[in-house]
PDB file of N, CA and C in Angstrom:
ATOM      1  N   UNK A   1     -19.991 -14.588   1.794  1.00  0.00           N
ATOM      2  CA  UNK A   1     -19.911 -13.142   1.686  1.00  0.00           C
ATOM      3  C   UNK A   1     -18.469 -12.691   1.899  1.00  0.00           C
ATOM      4  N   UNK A   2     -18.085 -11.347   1.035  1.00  0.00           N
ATOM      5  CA  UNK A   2     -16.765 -11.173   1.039  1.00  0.00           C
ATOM      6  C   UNK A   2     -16.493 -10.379   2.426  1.00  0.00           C
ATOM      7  N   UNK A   3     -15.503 -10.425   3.063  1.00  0.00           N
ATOM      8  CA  UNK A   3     -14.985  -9.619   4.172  1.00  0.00           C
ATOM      9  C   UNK A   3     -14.595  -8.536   3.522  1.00  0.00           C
ATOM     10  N   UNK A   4     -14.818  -7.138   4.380  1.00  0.00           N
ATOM     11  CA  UNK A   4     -14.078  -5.888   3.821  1.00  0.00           C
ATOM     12  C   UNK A   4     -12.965  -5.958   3.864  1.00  0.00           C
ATOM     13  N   UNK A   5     -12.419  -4.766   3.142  1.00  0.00           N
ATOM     14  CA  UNK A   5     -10.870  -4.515   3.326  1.00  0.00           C
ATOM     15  C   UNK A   5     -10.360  -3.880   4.686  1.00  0.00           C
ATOM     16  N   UNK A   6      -9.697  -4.559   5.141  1.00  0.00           N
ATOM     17  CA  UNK A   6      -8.978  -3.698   6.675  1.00  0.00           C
ATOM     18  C   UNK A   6      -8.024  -2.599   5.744  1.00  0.00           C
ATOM     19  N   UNK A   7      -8.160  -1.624   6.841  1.00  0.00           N
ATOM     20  CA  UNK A   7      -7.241  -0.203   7.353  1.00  0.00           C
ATOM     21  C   UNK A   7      -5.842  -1.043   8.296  1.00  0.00           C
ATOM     22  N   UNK A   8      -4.944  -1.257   7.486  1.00  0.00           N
ATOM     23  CA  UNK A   8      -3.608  -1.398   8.256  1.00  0.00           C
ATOM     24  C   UNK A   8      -2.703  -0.006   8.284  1.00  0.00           C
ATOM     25  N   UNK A   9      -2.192   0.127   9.444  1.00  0.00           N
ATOM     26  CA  UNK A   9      -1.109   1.204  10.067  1.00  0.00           C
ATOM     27  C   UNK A   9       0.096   1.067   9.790  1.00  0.00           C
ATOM     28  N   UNK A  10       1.027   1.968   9.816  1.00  0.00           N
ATOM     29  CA  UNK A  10       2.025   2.030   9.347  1.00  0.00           C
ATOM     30  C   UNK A  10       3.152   0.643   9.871  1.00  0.00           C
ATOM     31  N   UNK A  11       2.828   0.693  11.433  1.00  0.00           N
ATOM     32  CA  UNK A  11       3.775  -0.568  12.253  1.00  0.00           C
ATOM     33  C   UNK A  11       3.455  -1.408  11.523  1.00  0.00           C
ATOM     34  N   UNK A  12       2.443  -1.850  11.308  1.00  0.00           N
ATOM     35  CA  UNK A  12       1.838  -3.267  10.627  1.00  0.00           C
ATOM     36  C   UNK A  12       2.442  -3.456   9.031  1.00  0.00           C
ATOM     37  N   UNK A  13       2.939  -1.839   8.532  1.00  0.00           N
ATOM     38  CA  UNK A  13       2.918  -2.132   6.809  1.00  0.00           C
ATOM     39  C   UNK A  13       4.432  -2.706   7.053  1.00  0.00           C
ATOM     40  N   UNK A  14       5.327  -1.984   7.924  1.00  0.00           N
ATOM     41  CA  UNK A  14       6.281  -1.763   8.235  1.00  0.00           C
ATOM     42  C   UNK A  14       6.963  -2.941   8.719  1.00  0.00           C
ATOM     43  N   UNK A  15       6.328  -3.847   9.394  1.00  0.00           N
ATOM     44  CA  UNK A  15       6.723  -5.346  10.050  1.00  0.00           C
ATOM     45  C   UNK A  15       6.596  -6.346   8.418  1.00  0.00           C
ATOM     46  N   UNK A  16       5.255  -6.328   8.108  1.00  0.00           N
ATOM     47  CA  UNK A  16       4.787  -6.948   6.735  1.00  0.00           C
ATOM     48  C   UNK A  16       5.577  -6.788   5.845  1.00  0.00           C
ATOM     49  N   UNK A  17       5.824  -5.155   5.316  1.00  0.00           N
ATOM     50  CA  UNK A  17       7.367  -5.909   4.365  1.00  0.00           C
ATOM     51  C   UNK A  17       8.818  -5.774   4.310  1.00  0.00           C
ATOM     52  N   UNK A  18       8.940  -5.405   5.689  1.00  0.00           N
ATOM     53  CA  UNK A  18      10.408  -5.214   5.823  1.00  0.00           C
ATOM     54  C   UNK A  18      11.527  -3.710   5.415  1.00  0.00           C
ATOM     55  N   UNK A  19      10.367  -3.094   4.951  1.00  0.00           N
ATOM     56  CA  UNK A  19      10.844  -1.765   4.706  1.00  0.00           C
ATOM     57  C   UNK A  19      10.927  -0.957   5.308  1.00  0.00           C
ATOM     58  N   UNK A  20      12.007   0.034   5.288  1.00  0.00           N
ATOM     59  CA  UNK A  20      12.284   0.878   6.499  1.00  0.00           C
ATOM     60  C   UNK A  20      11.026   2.265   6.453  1.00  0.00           C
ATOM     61  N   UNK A  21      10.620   3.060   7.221  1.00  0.00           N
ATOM     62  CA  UNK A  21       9.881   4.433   6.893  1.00  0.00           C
ATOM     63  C   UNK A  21       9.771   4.899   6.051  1.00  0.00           C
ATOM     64  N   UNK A  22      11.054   5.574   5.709  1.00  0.00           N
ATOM     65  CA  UNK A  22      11.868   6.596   4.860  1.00  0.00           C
ATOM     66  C   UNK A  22      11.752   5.893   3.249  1.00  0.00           C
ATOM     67  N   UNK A  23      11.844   4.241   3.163  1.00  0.00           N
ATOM     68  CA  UNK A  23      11.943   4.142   1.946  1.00  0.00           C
ATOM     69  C   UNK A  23      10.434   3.347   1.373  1.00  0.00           C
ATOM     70  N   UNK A  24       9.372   3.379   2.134  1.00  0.00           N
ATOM     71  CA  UNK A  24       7.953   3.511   2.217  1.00  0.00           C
ATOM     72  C   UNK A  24       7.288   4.702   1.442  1.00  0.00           C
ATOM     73  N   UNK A  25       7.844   5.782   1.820  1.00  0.00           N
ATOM     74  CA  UNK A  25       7.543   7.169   1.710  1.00  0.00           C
ATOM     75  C   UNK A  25       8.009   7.496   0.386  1.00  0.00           C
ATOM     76  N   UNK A  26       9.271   7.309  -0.084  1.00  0.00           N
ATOM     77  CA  UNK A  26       9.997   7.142  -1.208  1.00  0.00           C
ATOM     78  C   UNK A  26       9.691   6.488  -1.977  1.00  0.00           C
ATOM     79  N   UNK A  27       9.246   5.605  -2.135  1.00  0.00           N
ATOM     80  CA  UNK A  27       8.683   4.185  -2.802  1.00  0.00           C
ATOM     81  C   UNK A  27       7.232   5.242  -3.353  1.00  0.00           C
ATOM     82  N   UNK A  28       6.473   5.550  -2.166  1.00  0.00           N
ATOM     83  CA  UNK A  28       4.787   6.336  -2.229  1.00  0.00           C
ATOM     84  C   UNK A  28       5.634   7.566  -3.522  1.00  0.00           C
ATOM     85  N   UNK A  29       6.121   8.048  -3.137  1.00  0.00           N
ATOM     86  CA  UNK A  29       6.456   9.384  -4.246  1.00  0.00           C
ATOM     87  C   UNK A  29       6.843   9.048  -5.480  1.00  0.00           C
ATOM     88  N   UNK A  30       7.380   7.699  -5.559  1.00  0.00           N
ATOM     89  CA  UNK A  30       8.158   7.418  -7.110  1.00  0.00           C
ATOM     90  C   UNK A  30       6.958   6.627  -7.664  1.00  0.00           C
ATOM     91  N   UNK A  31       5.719   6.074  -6.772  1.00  0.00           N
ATOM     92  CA  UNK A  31       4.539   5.536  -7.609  1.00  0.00           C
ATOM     93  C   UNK A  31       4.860   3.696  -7.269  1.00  0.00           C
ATOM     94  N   UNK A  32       5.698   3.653  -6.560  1.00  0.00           N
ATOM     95  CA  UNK A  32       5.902   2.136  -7.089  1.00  0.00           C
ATOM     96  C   UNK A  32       5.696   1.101  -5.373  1.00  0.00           C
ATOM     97  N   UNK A  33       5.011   1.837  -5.047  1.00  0.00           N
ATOM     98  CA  UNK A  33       4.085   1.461  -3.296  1.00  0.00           C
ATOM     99  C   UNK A  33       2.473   2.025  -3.344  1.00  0.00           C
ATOM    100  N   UNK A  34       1.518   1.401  -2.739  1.00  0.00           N
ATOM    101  CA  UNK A  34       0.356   1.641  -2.182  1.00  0.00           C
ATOM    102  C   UNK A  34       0.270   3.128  -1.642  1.00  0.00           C
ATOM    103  N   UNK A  35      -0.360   4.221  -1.888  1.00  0.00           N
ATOM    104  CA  UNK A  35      -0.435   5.438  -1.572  1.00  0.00           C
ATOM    105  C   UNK A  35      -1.132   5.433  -0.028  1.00  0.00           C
ATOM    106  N   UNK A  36      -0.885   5.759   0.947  1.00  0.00           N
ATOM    107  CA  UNK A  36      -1.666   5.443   2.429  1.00  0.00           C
ATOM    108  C   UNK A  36      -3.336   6.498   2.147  1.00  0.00           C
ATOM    109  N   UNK A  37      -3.908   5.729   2.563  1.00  0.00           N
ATOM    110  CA  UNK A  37      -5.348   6.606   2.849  1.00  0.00           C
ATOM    111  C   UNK A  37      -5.514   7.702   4.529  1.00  0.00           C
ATOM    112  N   UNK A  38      -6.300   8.538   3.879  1.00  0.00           N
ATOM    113  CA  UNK A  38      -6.379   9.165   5.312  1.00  0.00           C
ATOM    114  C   UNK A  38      -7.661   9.272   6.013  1.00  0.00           C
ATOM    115  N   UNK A  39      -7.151   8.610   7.678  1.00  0.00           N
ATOM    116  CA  UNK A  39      -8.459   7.538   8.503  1.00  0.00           C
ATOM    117  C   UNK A  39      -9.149   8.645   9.106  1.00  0.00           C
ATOM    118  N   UNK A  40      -8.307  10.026   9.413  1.00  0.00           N
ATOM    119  CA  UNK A  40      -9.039  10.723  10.500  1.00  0.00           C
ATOM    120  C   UNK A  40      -8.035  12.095  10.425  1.00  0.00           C
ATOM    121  N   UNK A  41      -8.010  13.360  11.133  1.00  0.00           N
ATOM    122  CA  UNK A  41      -7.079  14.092  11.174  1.00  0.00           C
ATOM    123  C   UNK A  41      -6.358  14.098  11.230  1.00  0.00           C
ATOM    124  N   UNK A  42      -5.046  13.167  11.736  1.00  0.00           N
ATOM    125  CA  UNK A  42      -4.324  13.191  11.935  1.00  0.00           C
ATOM    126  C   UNK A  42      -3.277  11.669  11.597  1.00  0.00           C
ATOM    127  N   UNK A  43      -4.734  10.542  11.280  1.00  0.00           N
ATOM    128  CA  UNK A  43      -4.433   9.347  11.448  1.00  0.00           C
ATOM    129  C   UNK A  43      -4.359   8.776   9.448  1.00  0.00           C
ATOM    130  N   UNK A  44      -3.527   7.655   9.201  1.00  0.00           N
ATOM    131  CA  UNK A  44      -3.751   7.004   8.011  1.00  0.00           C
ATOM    132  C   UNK A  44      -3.295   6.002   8.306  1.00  0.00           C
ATOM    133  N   UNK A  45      -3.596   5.133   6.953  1.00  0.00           N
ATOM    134  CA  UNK A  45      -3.773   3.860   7.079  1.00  0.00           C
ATOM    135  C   UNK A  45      -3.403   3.107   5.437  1.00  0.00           C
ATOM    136  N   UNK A  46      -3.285   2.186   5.480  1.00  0.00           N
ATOM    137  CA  UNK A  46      -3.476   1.573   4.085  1.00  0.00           C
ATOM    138  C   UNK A  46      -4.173   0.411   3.892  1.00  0.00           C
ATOM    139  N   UNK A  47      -4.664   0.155   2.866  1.00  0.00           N
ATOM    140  CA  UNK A  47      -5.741  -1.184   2.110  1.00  0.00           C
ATOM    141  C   UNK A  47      -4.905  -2.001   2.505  1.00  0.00           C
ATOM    142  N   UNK A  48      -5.535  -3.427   2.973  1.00  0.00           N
ATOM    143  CA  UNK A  48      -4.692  -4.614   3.465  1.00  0.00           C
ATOM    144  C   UNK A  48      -4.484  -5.146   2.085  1.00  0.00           C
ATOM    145  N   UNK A  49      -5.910  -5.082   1.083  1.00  0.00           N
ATOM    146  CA  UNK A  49      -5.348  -5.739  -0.251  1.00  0.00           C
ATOM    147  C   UNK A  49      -4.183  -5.000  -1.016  1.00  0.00           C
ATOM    148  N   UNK A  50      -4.219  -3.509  -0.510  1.00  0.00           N
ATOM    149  CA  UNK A  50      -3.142  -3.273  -1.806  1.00  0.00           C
ATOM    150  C   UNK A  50      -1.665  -3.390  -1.223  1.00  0.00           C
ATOM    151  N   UNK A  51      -1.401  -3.700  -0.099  1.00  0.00           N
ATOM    152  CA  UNK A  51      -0.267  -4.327   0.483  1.00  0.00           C
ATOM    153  C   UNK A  51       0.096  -5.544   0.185  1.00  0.00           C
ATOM    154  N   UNK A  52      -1.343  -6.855   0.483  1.00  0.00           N
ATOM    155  CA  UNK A  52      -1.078  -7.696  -0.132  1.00  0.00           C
ATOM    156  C   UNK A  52      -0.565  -8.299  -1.048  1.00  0.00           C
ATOM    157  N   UNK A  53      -0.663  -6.809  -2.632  1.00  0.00           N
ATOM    158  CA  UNK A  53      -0.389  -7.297  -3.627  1.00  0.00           C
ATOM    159  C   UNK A  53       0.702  -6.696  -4.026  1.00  0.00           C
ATOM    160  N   UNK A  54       1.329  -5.725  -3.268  1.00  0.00           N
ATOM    161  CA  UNK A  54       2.847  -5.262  -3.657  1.00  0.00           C
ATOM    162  C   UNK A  54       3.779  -6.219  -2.786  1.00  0.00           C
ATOM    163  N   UNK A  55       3.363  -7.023  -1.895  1.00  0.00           N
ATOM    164  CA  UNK A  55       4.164  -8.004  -1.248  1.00  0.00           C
ATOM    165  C   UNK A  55       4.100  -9.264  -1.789  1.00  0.00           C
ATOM    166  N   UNK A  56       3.104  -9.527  -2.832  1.00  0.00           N
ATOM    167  CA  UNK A  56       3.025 -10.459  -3.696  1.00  0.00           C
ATOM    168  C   UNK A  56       4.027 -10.246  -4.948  1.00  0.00           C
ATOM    169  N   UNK A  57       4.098  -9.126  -5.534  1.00  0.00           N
ATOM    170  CA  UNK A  57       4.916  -8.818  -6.790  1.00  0.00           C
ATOM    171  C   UNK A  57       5.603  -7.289  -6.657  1.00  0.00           C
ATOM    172  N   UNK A  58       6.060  -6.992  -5.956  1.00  0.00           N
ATOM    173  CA  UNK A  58       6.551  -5.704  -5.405  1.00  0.00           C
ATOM    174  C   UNK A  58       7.200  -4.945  -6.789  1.00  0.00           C
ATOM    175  N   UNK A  59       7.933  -6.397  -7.338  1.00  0.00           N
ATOM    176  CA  UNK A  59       8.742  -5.382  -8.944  1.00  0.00           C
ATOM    177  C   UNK A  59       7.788  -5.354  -9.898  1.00  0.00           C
ATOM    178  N   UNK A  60       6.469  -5.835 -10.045  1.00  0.00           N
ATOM    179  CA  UNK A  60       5.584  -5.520 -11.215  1.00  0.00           C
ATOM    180  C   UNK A  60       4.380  -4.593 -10.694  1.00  0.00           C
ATOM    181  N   UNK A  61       4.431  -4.169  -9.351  1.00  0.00           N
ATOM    182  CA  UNK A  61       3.338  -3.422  -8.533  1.00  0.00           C
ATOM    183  C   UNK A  61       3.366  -2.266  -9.351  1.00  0.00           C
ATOM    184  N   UNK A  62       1.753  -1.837  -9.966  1.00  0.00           N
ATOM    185  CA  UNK A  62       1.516  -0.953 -10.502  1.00  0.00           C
ATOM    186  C   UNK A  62       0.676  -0.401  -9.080  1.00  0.00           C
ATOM    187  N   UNK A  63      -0.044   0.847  -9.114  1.00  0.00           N
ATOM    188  CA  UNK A  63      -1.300   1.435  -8.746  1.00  0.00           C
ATOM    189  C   UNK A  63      -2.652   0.773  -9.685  1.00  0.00           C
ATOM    190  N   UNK A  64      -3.414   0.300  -9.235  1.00  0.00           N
ATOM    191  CA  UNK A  64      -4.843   0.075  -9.987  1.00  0.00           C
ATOM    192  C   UNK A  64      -5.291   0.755 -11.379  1.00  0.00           C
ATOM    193  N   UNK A  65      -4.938   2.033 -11.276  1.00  0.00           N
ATOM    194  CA  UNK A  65      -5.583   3.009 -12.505  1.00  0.00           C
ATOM    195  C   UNK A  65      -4.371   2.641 -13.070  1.00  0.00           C
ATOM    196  N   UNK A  66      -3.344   2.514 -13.243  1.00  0.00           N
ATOM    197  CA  UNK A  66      -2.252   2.373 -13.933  1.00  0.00           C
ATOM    198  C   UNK A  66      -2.487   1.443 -14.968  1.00  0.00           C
ATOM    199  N   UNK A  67      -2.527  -0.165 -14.085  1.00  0.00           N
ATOM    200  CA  UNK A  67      -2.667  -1.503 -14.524  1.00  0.00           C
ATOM    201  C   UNK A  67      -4.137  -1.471 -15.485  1.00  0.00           C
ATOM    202  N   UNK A  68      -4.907  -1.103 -14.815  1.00  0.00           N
ATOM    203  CA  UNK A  68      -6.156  -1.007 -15.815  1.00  0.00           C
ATOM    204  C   UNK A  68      -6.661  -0.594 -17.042  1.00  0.00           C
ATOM    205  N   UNK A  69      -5.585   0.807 -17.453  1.00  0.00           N
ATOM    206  CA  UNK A  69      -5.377   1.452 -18.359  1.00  0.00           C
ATOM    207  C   UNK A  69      -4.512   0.553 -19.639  1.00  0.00           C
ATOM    208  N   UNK A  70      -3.195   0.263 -19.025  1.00  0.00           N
ATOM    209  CA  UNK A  70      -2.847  -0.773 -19.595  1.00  0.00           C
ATOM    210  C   UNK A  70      -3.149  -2.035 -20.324  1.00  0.00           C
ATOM    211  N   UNK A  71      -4.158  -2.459 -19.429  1.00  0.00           N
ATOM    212  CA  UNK A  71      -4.691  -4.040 -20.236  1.00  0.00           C
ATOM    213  C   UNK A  71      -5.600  -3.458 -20.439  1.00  0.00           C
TER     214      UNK A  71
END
């Protein structure tokens, strides 16, 4: 059986790929990073897979609806 996807936090995205805050956030606005989900009022988080896979191919990282449309 498959394991769910974890909710990772910003420290965690932040250690994982070496990117500073500021260019996380920047990255989220230009489309070319994982968009963070939101956990609670005040709290967010992001998909462990879709981290996974911009740390796998960071220069071909689409968004899902993007890539799908495409092929």
């Amino acid at each position: 059986m498959r394991e769910p996807d974890r909710i990772i936090r910003l420290k965690t995205v932040l250690a994982r790929t070496g990117l500073s805050r500021s260019t996380i956030y920047r990255k989220i606005a230009e489309g070319t990073f994982p968009a963070q989900l939101k956990i609670s009022t005040n709290g967010t988080g992001w998909h462990e897979s879709d981290i996974n896979r911009w740390i796998a191919d960071p220069v071909g990282w689409r968004p899902k609806r993007q890539r799908d449309e495409v092929t």
